[in-house]
Protein backbone atom coordinates (compact mmCIF):
# COMPACT_ATOMS: atom_id res chain seq x y z
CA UNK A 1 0.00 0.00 0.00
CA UNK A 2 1.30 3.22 -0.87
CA UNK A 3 -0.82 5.05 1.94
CA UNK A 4 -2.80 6.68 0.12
CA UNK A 5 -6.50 6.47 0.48
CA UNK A 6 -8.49 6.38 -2.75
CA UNK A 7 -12.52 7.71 -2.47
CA UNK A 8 -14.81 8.73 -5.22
CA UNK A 9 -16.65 11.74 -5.40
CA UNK A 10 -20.30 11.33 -5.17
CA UNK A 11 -21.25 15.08 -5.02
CA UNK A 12 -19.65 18.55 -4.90
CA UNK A 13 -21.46 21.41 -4.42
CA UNK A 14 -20.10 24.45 -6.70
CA UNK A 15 -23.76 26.93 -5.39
CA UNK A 16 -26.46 27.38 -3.39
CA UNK A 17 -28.88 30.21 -5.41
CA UNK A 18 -32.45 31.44 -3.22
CA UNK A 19 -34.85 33.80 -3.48
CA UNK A 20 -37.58 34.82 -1.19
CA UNK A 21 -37.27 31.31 1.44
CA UNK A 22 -38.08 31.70 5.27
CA UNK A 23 -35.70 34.08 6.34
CA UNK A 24 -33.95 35.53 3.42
CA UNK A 25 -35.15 37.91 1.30
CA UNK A 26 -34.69 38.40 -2.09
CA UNK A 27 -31.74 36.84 -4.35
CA UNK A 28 -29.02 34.99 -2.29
CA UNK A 29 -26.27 33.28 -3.80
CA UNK A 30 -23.40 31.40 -2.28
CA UNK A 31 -20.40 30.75 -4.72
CA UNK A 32 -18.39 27.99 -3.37
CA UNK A 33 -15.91 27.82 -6.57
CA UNK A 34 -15.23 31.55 -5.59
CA UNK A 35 -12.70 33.40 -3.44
CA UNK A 36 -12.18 32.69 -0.42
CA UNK A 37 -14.46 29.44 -0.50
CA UNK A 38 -12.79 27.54 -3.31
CA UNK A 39 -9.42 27.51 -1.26
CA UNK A 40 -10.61 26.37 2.05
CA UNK A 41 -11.02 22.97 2.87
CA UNK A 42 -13.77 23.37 5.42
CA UNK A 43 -16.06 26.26 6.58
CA UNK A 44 -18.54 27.18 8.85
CA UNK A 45 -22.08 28.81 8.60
CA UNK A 46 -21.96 31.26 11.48
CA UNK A 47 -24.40 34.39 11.83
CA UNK A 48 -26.79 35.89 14.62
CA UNK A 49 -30.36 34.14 15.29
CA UNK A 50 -32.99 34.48 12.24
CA UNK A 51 -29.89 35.21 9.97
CA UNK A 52 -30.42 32.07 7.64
CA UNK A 53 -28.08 29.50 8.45
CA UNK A 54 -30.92 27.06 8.72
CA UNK A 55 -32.55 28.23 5.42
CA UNK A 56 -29.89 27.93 3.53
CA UNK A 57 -29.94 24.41 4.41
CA UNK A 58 -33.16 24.03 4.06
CA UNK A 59 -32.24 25.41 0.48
CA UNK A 60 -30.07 22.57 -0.37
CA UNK A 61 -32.29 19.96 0.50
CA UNK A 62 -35.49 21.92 -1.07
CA UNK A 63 -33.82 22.01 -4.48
CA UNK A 64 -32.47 18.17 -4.06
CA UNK A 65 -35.07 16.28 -2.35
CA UNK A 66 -38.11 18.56 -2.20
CA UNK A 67 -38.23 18.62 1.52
CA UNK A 68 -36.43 19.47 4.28
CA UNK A 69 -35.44 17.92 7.75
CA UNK A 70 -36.74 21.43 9.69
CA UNK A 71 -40.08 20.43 8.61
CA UNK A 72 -39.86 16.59 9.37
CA UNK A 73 -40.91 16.28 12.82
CA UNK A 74 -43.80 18.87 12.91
CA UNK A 75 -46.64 17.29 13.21
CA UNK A 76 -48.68 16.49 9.45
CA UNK A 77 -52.28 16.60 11.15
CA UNK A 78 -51.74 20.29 11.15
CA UNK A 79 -53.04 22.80 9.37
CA UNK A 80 -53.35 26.25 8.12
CA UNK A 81 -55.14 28.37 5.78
CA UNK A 82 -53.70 30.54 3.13
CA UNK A 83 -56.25 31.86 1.35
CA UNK A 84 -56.95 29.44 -0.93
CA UNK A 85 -57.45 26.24 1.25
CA UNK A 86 -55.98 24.25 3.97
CA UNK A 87 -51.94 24.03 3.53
CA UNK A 88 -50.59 21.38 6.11
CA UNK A 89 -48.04 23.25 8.24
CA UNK A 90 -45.31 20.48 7.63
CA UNK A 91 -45.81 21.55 3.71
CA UNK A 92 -42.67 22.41 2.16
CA UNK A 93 -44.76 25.67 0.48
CA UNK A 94 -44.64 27.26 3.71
CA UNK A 95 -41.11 27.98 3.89
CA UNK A 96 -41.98 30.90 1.59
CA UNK A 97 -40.75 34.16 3.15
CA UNK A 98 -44.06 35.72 3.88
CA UNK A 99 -45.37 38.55 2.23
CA UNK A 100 -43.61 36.67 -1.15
CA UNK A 101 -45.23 35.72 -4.34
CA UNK A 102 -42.16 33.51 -5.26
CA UNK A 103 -39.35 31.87 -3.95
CA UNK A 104 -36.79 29.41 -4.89
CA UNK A 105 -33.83 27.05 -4.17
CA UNK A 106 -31.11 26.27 -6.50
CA UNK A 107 -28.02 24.03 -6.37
CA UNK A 108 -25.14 23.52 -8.62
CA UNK A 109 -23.32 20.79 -8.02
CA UNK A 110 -20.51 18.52 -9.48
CA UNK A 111 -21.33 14.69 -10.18
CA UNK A 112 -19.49 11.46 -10.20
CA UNK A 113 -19.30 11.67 -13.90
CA UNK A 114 -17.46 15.16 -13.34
CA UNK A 115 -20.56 17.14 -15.45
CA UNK A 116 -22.32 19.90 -13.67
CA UNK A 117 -25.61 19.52 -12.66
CA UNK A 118 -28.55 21.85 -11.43
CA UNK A 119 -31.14 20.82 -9.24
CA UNK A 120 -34.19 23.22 -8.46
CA UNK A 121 -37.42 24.07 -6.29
CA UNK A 122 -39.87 26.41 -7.04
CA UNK A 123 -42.77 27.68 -4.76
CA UNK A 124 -45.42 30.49 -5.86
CA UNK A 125 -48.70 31.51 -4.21
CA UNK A 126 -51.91 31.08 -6.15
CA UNK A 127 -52.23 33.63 -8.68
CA UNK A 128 -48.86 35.49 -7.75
CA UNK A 129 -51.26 37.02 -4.64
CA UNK A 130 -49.15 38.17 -0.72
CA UNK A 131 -50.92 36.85 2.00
């Protein structure tokens, strides 16, 4: 053995894009392949309370899997209305900012295969109305 450790690649992320989810307003974009996160190895997510870390986690897994872990363990017997009929609260549509018409989640990311890939979720009140 030479010592070196061999691993494949399943998934790098090269951006997280947002727009209008739970606590961020408006366009957000986080450039990993840019300066000074494409030369670090590791960083952290750090910010005050309601600055959105969470969301733009919630972000990433919106725009891969079409749900998030923040809304797993409410309860699914609950609900709310929003104007056009009952939404259940665990509903991925609610992490909407409110007061939005339209949000999204966006991720860029690097395959096994090496090609680029973009994964995306898109949320939008009934007829483009605020609630």
């Amino acid at each position: 053995m030479s010592g070196k450790t061999d691993f494949v690649l399943f998934m790098k992320i090269l951006s997280v894009s947002l727009y209008n989810i739970a606590s961020i307003e408006g366009p957000f974009t986080i450039d990993l392949e840019a300066e000074p996160l494409k030369s670090v190895g590791l960083f952290a997510i750090t910010g005050a309370t309601g600055a959105g870390k969470s969301t733009i986690l919630d972000a990433i897994c919106l725009a891969l899997y079409n749900e998030t872990p923040r809304l797993a363990s409410t309860k699914s017997t609950l609900s709310i209305n929003d104007g056009t009929g009952d939404v259940q609260v665990n509903n991925v549509r609610n992490l909407l900012r409110k007061g939005a018409t339209n949000g999204y989640a966006k991720v860029v990311f690097q395959a096994a295969d090496a090609k680029h890939y973009e994964a995306e979720w898109q949320v939008r009140r009934a007829r483009g109305k605020q609630q």
